[in-house]
Protein backbone atom coordinates (compact mmCIF):
# COMPACT_ATOMS: atom_id res chain seq x y z
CA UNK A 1 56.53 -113.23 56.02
CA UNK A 2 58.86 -111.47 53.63
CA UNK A 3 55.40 -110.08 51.88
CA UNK A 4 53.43 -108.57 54.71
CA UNK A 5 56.65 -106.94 55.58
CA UNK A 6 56.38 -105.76 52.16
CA UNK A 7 52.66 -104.54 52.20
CA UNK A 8 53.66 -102.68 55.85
CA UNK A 9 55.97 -100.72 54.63
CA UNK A 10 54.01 -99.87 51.19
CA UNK A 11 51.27 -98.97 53.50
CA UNK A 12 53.26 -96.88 56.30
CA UNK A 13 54.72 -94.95 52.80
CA UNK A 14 51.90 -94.48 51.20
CA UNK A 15 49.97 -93.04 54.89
CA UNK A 16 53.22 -91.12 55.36
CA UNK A 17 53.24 -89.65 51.73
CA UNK A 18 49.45 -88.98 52.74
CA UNK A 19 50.18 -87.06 55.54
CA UNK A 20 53.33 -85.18 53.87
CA UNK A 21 51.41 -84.31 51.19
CA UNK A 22 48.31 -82.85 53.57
CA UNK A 23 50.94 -81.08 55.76
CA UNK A 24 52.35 -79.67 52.73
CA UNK A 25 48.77 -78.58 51.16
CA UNK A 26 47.49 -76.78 54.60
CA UNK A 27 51.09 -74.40 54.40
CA UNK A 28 50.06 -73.60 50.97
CA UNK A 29 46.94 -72.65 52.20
CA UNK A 30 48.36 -70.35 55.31
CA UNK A 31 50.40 -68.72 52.69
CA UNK A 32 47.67 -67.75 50.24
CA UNK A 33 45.22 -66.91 53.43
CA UNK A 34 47.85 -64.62 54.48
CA UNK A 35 48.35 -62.93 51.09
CA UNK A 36 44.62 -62.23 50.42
CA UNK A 37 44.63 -60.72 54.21
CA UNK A 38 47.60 -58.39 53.26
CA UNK A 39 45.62 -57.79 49.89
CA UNK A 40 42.48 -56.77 51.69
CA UNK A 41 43.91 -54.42 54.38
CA UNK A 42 45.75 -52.47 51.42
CA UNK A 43 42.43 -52.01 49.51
CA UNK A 44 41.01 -51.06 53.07
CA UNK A 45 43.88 -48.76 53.89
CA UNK A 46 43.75 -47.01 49.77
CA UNK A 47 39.69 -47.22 50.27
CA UNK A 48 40.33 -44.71 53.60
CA UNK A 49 43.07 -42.32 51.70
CA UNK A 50 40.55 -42.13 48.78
CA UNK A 51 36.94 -41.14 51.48
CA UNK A 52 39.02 -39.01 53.10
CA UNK A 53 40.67 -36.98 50.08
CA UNK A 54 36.58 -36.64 49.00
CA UNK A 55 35.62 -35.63 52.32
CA UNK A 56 38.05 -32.88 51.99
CA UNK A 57 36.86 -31.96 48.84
CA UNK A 58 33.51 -31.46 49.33
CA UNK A 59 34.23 -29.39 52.52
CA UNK A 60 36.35 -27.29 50.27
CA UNK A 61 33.33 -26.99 47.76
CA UNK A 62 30.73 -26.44 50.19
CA UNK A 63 33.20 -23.97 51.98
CA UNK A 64 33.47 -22.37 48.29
CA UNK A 65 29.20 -22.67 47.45
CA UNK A 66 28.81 -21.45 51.10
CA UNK A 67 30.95 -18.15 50.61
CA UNK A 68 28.95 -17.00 47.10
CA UNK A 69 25.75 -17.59 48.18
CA UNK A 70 26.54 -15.52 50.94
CA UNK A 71 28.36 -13.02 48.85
CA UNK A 72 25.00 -13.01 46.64
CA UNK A 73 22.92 -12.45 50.13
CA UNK A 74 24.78 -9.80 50.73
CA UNK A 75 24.53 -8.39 47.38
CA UNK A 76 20.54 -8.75 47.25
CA UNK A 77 20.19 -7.20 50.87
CA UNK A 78 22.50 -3.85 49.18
CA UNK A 79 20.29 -3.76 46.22
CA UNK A 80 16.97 -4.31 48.26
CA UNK A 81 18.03 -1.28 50.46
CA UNK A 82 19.22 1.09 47.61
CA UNK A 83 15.46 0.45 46.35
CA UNK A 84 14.18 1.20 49.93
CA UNK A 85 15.88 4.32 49.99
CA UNK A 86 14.74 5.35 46.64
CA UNK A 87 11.36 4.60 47.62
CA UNK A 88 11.34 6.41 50.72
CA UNK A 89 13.05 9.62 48.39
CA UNK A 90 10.14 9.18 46.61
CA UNK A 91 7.54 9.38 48.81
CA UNK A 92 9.08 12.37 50.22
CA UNK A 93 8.92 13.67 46.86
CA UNK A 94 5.40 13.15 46.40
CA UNK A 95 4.67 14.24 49.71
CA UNK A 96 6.07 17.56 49.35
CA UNK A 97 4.05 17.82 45.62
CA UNK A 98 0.86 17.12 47.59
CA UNK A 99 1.16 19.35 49.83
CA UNK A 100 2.39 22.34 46.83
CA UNK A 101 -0.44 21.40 44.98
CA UNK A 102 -2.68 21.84 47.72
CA UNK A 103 -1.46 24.82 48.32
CA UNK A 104 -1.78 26.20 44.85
CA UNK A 105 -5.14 24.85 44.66
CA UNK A 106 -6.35 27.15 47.35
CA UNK A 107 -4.45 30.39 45.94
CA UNK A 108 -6.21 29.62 42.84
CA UNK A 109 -9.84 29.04 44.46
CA UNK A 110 -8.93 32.67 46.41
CA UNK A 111 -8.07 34.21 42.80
CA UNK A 112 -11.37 32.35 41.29
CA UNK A 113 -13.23 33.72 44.25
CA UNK A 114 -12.08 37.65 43.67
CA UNK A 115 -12.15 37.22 39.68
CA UNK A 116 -15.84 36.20 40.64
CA UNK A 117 -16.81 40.01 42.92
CA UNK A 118 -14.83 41.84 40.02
CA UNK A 119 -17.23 40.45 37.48
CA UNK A 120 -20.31 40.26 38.99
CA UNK A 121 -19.06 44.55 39.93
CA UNK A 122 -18.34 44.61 36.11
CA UNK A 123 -21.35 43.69 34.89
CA UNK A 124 -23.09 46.04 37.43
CA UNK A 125 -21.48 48.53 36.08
CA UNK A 126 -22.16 47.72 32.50
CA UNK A 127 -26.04 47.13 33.24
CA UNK A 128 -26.30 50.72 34.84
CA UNK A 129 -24.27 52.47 31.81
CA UNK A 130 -26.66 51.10 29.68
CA UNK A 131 -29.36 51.57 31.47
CA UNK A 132 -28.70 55.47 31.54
CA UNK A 133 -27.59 55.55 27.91
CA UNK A 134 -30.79 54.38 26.63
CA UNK A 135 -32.76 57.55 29.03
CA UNK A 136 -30.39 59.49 27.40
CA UNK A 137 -31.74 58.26 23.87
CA UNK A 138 -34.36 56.94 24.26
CA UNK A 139 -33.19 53.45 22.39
CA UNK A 140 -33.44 50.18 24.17
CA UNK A 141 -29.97 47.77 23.94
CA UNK A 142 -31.77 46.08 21.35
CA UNK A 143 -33.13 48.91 18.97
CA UNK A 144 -29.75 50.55 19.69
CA UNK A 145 -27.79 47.47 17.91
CA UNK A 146 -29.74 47.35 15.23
CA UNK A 147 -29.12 51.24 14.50
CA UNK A 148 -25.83 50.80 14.92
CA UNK A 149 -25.77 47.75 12.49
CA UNK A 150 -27.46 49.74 9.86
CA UNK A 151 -25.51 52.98 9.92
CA UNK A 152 -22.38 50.19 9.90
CA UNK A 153 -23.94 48.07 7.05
CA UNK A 154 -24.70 51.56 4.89
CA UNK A 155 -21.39 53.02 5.43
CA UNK A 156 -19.06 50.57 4.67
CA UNK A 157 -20.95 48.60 1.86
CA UNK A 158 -18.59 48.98 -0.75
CA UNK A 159 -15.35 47.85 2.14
CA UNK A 160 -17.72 44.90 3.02
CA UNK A 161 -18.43 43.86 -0.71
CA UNK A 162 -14.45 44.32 -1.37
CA UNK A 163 -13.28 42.02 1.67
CA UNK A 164 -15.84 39.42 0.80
CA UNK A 165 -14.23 39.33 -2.97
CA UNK A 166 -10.39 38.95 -1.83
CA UNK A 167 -11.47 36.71 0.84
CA UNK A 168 -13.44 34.78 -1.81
CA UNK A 169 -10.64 34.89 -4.26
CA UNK A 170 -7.48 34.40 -1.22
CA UNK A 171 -9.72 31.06 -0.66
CA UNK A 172 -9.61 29.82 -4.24
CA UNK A 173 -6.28 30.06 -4.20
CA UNK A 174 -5.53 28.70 -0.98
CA UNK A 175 -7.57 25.82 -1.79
CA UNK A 176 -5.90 25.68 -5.62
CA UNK A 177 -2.29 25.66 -3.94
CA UNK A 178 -3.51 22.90 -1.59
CA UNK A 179 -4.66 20.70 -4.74
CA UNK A 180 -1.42 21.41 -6.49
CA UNK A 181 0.60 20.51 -3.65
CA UNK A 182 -1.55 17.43 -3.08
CA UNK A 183 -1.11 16.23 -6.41
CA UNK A 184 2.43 17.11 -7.47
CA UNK A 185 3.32 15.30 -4.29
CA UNK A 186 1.06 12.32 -5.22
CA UNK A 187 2.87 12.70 -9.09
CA UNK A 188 6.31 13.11 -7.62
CA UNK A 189 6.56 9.88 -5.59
CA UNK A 190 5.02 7.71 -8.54
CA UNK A 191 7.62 9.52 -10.76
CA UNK A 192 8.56 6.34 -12.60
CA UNK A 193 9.21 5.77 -16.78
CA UNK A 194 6.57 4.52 -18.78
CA UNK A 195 6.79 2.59 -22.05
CA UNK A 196 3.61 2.57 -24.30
CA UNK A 197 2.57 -1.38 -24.31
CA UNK A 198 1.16 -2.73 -26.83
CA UNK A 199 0.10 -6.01 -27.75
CA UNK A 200 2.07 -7.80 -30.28
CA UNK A 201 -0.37 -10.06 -32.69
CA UNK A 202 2.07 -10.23 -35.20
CA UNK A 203 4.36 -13.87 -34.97
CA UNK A 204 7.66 -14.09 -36.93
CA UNK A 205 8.55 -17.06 -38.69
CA UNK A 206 12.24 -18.43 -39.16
CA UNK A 207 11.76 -18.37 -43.15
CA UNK A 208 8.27 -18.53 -45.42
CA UNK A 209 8.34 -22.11 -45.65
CA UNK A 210 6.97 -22.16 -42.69
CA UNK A 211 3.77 -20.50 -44.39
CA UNK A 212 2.97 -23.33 -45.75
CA UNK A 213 3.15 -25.99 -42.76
CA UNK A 214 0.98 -23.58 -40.88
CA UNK A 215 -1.91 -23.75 -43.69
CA UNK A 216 -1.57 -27.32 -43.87
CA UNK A 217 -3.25 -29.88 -46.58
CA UNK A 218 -6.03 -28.23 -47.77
CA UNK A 219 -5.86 -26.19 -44.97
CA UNK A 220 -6.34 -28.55 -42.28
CA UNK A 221 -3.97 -27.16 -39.73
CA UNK A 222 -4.80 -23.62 -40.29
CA UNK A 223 -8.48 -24.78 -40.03
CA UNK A 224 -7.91 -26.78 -36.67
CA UNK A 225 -5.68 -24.09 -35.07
CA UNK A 226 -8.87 -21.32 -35.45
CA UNK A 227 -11.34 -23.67 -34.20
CA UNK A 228 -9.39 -24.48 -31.27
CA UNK A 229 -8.22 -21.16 -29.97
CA UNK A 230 -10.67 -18.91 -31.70
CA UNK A 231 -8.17 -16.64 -33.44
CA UNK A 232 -8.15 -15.76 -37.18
CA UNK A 233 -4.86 -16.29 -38.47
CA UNK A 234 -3.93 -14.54 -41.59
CA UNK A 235 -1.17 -15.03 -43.92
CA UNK A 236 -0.16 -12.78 -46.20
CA UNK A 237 2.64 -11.46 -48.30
CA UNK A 238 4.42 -10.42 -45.44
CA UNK A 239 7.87 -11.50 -44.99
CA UNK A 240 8.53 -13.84 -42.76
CA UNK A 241 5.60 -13.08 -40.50
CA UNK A 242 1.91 -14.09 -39.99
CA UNK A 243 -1.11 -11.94 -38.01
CA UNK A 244 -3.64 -12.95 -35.42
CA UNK A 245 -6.88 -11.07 -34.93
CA UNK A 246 -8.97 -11.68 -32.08
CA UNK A 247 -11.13 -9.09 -30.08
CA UNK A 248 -10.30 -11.40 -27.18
CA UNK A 249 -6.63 -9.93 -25.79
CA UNK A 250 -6.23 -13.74 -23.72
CA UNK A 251 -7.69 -15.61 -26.50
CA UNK A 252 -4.78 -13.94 -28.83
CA UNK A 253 -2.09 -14.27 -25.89
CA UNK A 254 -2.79 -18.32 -25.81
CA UNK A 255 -2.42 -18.45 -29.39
CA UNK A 256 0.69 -16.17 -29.73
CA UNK A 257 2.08 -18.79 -27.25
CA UNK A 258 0.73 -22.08 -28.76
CA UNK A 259 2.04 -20.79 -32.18
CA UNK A 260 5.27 -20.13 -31.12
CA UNK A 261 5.86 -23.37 -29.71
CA UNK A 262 4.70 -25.26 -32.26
CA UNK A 263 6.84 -23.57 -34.33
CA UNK A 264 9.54 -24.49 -32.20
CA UNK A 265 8.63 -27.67 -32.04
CA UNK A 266 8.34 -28.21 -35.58
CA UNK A 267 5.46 -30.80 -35.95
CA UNK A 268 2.22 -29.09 -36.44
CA UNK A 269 -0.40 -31.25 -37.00
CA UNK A 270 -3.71 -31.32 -36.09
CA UNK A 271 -2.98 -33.38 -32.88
CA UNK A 272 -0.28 -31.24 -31.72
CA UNK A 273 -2.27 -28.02 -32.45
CA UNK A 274 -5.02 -29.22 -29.75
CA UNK A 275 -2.27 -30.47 -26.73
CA UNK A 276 -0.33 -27.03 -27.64
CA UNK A 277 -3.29 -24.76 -27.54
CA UNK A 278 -4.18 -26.66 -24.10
CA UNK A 279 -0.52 -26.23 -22.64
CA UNK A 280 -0.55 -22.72 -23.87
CA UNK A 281 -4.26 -21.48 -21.99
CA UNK A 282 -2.77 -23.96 -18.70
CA UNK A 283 -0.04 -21.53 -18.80
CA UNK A 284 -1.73 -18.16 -19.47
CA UNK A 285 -4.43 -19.13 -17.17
CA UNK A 286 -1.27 -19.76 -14.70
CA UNK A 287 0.45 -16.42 -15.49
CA UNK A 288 -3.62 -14.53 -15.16
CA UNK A 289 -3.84 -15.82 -11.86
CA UNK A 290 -0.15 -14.88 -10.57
CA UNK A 291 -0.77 -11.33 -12.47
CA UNK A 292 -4.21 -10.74 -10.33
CA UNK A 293 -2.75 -11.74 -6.80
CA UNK A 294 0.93 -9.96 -7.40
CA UNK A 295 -1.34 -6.55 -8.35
CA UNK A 296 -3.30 -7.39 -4.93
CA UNK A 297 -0.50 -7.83 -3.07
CA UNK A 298 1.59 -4.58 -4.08
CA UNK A 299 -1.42 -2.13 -3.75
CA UNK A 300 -2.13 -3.55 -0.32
CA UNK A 301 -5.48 -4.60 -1.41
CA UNK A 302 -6.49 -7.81 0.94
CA UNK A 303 -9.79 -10.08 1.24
CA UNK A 304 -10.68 -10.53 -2.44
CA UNK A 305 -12.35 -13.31 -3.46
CA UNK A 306 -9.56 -15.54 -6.08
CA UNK A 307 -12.11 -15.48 -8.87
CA UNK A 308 -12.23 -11.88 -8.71
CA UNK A 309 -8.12 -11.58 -8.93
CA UNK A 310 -8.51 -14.09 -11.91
CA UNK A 311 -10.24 -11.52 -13.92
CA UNK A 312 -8.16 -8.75 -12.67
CA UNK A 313 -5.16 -10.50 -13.78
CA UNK A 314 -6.98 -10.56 -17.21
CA UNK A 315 -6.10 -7.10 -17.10
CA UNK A 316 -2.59 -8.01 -18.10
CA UNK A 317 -3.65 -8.68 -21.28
CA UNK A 318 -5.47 -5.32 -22.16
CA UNK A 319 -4.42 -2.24 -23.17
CA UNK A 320 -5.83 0.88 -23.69
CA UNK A 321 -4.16 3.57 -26.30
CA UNK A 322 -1.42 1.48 -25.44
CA UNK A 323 -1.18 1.54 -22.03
CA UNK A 324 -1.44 -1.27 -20.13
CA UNK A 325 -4.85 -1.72 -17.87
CA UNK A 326 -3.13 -3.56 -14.96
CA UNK A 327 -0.27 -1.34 -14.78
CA UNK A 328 -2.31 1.65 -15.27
CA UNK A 329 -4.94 -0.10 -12.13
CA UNK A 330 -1.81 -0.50 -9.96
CA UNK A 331 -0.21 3.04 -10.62
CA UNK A 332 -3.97 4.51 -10.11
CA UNK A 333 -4.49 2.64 -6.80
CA UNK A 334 -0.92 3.85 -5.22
CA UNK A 335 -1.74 7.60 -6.52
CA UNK A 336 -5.38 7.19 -4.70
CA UNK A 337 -3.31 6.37 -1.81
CA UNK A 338 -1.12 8.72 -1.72
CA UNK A 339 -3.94 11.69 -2.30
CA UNK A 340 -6.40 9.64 0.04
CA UNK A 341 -3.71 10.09 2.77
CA UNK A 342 -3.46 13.95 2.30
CA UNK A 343 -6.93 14.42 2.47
CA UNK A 344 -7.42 12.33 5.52
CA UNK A 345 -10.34 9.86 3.23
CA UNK A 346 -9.92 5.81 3.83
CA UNK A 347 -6.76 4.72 2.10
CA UNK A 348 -7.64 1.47 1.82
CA UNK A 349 -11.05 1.73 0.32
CA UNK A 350 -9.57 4.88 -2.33
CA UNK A 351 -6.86 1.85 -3.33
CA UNK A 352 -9.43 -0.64 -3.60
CA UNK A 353 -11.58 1.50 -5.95
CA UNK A 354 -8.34 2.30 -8.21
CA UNK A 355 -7.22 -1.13 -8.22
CA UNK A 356 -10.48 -2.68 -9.21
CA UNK A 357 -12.22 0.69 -11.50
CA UNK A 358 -11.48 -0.81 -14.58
CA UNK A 359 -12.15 -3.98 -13.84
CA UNK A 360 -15.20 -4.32 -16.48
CA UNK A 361 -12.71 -4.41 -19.16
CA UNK A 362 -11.62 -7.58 -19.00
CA UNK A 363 -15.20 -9.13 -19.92
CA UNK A 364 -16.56 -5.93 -22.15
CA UNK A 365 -16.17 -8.01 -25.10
CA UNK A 366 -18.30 -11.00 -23.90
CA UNK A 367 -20.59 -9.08 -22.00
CA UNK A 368 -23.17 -6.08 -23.13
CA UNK A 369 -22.73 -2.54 -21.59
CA UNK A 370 -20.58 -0.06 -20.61
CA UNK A 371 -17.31 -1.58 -18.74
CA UNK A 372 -18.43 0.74 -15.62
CA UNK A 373 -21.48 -1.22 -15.46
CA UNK A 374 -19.66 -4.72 -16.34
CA UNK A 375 -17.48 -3.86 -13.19
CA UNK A 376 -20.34 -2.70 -10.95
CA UNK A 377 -22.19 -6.22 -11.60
CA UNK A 378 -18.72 -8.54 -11.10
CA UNK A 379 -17.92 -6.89 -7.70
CA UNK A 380 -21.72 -7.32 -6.50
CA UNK A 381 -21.45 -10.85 -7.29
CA UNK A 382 -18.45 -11.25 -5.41
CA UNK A 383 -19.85 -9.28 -2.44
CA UNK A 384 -17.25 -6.28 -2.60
CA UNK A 385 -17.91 -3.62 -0.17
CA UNK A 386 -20.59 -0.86 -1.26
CA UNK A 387 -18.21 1.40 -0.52
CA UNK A 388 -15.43 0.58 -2.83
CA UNK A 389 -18.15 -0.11 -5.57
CA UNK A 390 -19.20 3.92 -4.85
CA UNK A 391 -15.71 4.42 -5.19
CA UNK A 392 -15.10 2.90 -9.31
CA UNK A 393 -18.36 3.85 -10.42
CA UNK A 394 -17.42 7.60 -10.55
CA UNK A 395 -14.44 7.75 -12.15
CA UNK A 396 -16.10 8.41 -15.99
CA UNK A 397 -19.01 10.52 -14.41
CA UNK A 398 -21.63 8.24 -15.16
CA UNK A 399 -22.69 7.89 -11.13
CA UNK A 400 -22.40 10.63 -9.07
CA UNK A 401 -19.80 11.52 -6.58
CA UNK A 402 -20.95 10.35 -3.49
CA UNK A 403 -17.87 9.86 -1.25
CA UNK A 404 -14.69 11.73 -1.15
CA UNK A 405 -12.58 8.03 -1.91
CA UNK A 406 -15.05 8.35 -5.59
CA UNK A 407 -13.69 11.80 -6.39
CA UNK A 408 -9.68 10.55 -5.26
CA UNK A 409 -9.90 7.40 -7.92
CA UNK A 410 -11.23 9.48 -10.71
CA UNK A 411 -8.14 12.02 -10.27
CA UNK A 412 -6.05 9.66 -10.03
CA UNK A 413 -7.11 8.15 -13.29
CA UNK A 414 -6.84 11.47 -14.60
CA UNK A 415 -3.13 11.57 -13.81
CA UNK A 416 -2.65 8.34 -14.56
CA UNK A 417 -4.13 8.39 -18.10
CA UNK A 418 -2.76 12.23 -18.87
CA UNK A 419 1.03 12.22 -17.93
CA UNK A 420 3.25 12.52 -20.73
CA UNK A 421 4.19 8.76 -22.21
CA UNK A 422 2.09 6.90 -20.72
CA UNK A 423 -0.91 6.67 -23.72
CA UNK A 424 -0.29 7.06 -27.24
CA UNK A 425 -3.13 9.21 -29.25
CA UNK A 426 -3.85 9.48 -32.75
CA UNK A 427 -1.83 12.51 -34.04
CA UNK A 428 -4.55 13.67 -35.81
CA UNK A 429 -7.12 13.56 -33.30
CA UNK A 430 -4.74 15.27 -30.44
CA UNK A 431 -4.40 18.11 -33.05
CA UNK A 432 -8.16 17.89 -34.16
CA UNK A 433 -8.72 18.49 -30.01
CA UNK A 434 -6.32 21.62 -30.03
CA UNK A 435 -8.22 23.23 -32.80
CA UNK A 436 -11.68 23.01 -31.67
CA UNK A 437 -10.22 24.03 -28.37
CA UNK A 438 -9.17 27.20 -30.09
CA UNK A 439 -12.04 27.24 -32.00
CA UNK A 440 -14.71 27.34 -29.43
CA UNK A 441 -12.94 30.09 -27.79
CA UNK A 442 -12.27 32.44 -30.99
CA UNK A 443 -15.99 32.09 -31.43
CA UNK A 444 -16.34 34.77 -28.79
CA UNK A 445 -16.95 38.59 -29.66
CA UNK A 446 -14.04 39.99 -28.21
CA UNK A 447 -11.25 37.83 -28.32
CA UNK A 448 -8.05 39.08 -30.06
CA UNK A 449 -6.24 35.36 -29.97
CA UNK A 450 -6.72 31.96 -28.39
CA UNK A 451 -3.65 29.53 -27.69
CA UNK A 452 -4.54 26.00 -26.22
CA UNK A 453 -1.41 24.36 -24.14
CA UNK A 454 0.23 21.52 -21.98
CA UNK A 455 -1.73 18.80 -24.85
CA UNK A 456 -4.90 20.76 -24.48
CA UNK A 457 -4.75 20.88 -20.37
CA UNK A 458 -5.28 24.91 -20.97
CA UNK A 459 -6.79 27.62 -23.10
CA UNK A 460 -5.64 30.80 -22.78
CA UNK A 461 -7.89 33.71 -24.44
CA UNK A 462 -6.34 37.35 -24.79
CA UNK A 463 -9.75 39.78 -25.29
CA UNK A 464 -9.21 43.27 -26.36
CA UNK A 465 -9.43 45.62 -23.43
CA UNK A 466 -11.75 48.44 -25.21
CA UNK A 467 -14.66 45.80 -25.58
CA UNK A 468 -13.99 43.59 -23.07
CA UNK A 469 -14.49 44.53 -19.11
CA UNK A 470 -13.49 42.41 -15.90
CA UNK A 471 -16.69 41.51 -15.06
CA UNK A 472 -17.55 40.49 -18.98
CA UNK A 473 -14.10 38.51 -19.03
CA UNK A 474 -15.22 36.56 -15.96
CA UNK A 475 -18.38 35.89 -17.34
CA UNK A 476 -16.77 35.09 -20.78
CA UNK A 477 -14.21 32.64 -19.19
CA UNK A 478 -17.58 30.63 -17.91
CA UNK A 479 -19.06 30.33 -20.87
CA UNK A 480 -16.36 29.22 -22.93
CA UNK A 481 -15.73 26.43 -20.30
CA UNK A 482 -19.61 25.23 -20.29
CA UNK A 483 -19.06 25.36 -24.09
CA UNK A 484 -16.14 22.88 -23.66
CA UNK A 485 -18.17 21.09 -21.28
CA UNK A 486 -21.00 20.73 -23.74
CA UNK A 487 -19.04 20.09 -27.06
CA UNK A 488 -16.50 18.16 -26.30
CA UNK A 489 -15.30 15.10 -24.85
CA UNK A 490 -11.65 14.86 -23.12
CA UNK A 491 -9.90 12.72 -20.11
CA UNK A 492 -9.88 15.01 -16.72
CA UNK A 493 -10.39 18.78 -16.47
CA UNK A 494 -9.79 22.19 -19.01
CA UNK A 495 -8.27 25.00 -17.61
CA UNK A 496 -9.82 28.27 -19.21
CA UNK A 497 -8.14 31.43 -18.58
CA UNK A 498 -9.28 34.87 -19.84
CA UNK A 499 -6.78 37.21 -19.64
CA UNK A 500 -7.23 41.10 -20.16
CA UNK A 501 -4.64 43.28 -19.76
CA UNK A 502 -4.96 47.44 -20.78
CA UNK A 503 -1.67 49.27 -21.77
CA UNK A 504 -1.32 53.17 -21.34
CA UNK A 505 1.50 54.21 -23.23
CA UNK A 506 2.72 58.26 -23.73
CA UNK A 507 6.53 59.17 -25.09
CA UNK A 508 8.50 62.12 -23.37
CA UNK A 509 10.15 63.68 -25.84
């Protein structure tokens, strides 16, 4: 009895604990419900505050886009009706020129229309005075012009022949003052220093010893060198130096280089001779290729083919009584410009034929003929145009002139070749040219003295008045130039001049 008593009362405390426990779980519950309710109307309430501050802020900004765009409206409709009015000014304007123009154009068709009446009255007039003139003498217009002509012609011979010879002579020197102009402007602009060029064949050495490596065993090295850059070398007695010779300016250029590198280097050797020599014409090919396009490029010279600026660059290497043919090309082809532009001829086809005139040079020695004709044949292969050909073939007077650019490159190479400094003649020879200069013109009957000057650029013959007229001085200053012409050969022109002068003199005593 005692333990059912027991298990009802574990069993009413253990459904009592149930229910406590339950009870005590759902006010938990009500508690937390009530907290996330309290938590979700706060988010609600900040989510309103937070819409609402936006709402006002976009009203604001739209207020704010609202008033420029209007402000800009506005702005557009001013301009847009400052243009209208301009417009309308303007068609005003032009109205009011019409209707002036209009009205000049009929004053002037009433003046054309009375000019008209005058003239046709005028040349009434004139028909009926001639008319009655020729009754009068019995000459028709035409027979009387031709009288008149002839008494004219008759009468005034001698004034006719005198104009003719002071217009003749005003035009000479017109045209002479023009050319001098032309040219000292052309001179003036390439006013620049030049330095006689030669070049050097002759390679110092660091002592003599080195004589001897360079001849080798038996003369192996000296042997091999020759046959691989086709240079004679020659040692002599010559302190610390050795030669080259070689017609062949790159030929002597790649062994100047090879040389001096295997002297720097030290080991020369058969072997090394060969991958110098190579190295060497790699580079001067290089520097012959870098020459031609640099020369193209400053004298404004486009479209040639690269194989023809490879043997202009091979210009580098010549020179020509020590001037250098590239640099002398270049300076020519900016002096044909400058001339070409004064005379109103194409510029670029006078450069052209500058640039490239003396281009034959750098092959005369492996080719036959002239180096006019060597250059004529390389720019035909390369399709140059015929015009610029025309243009080079001229300037030593073996072709003709045919186009003004021709006559522009061989001045210029005149001018190139005869300004002071830039060649270097044989003393001897220069003075050889002043004497038969003097020479031919002593030869004369009549000349007192004869003094060439500026290197031979000018004669100048005094003739003694008593046997000596004008007209036999002009005639003598001809002859002595076709004698020049005829006897002697010289770069550009001569100037001759005859002068005669007659002295009266009487003393008051």
């Amino acid at each position: 009895m005692s333990l059912k008593l027991a298990l009802l009362l574990a069993l009413l405390a253990a459904s009592a604990g149930i229910g406590f426990g339950y009870l005590l779980r759902l006010l938990i519950s009500l508690g937390r419900k009530g907290s996330m309710e309290l938590d979700i109307k706060q988010m609600e309430l900040r989510s309103r505050e937070e819409a609402s501050q936006i709402l006002e802020e976009a009203e604001k900004r739209a207020e704010d886009v609202l008033k420029g765009a209007q402000s800009e409206l506005k702005e557009r409709e001013n301009r847009l009706k400052a243009s209208e009015d301009r417009v309308v000014k303007k068609e005003e304007f032009l109205e009011k020129r019409q209707t002036d123009l209009e009205e000049e154009m009929e004053h002037v068709k009433s003046r054309a229309a009375e000019v008209r009446t005058l003239k046709d009255k005028i040349e009434k007039l004139a028909t009926e005075k001639i008319q009655e003139l020729s009754k009068v003498a019995n000459f028709s217009p035409i027979e009387a012009k031709s009288e008149l002509m002839r008494v004219i012609e008759r009468d005034f011979e001698e004034d006719f022949l005198v104009k003719m010879r002071k217009l003749e002579t005003q035009n000479a020197e017109d045209l002479d003052k023009r050319a001098k102009e032309i040219l000292s402007t052309a001179i003036q602009r390439m006013a620049v220093s030049i330095s006689s060029e030669v070049m050097a064949t002759s390679i110092p050495l660091p002592s003599d010893d080195l004589k001897g490596k360079i001849i080798g065993k038996e003369g192996r090295n000296i042997k091999a060198f020759e046959r691989a850059t086709g240079v004679e070398v020659i040692v002599d007695d010559t302190p610390n130096s050795i030669t080259l010779s070689s017609f062949d300016p790159v030929r002597r250029a790649v062994a100047k280089m090879a040389l001096e590198n295997l002297i720097a280097d030290g080991r020369i050797q058969p072997a090394k001779i060969e991958e110098f020599v190579a190295k060497a014409g790699e580079e001067i090919n290089k520097i012959i290729k870098e020459k031609g396009e640099e020369a193209a490029v400053e004298c404004e010279v486009f479209n040639l083919d690269p194989k023809l600026l490879a043997i202009l660059g091979r210009l580098h290497f010549r020179t020509s009584y020590s001037q250098n043919v590239l640099e002398h090309s270049v300076e020519m082809a900016h002096l044909a410009g400058m001339i070409a532009e004064e005379l109103g001829a194409n510029v670029a086809i006078a450069k052209a034929g500058a640039l490239l005139h003396d281009i034959g040079k750098a092959l005369d020695h492996e080719v036959a003929g002239t180096h006019v004709e060597i250059g004529r044949r390389i720019l035909q292969k390369f399709g140059v145009l015929e015009d610029i050909i025309k243009a080079m073939q001229a300037h030593h007077g073996e072709y003709p002139y045919e186009t003004l650019e021709s006559v522009i490159v061989q001045t210029a190479d005149a001018i190139s070749g005869g300004r002071p400094g830039a060649r270097r003649d044989n003393l001897e020879h220069y003075l050889k040219r002043l004497e038969d200069l003097e020479n031919i013109a002593t030869s004369f009957e009549g000349v007192e003295k004869a003094y060439a000057l500026q290197a031979g650029r000018e004669i100048r013959v005094f003739v003694t008045p008593e046997k000596v007229s004008d007209l036999e001085a002009k005639k003598m200053a001809r002859d002595i130039a076709i004698r020049i012409e005829q006897e002697l050969k010289y770069p550009g022109e001569i100037k001759v001049n005859v002068i005669r002068e007659a002295r009266s003199i009487e003393f008051a005593r």
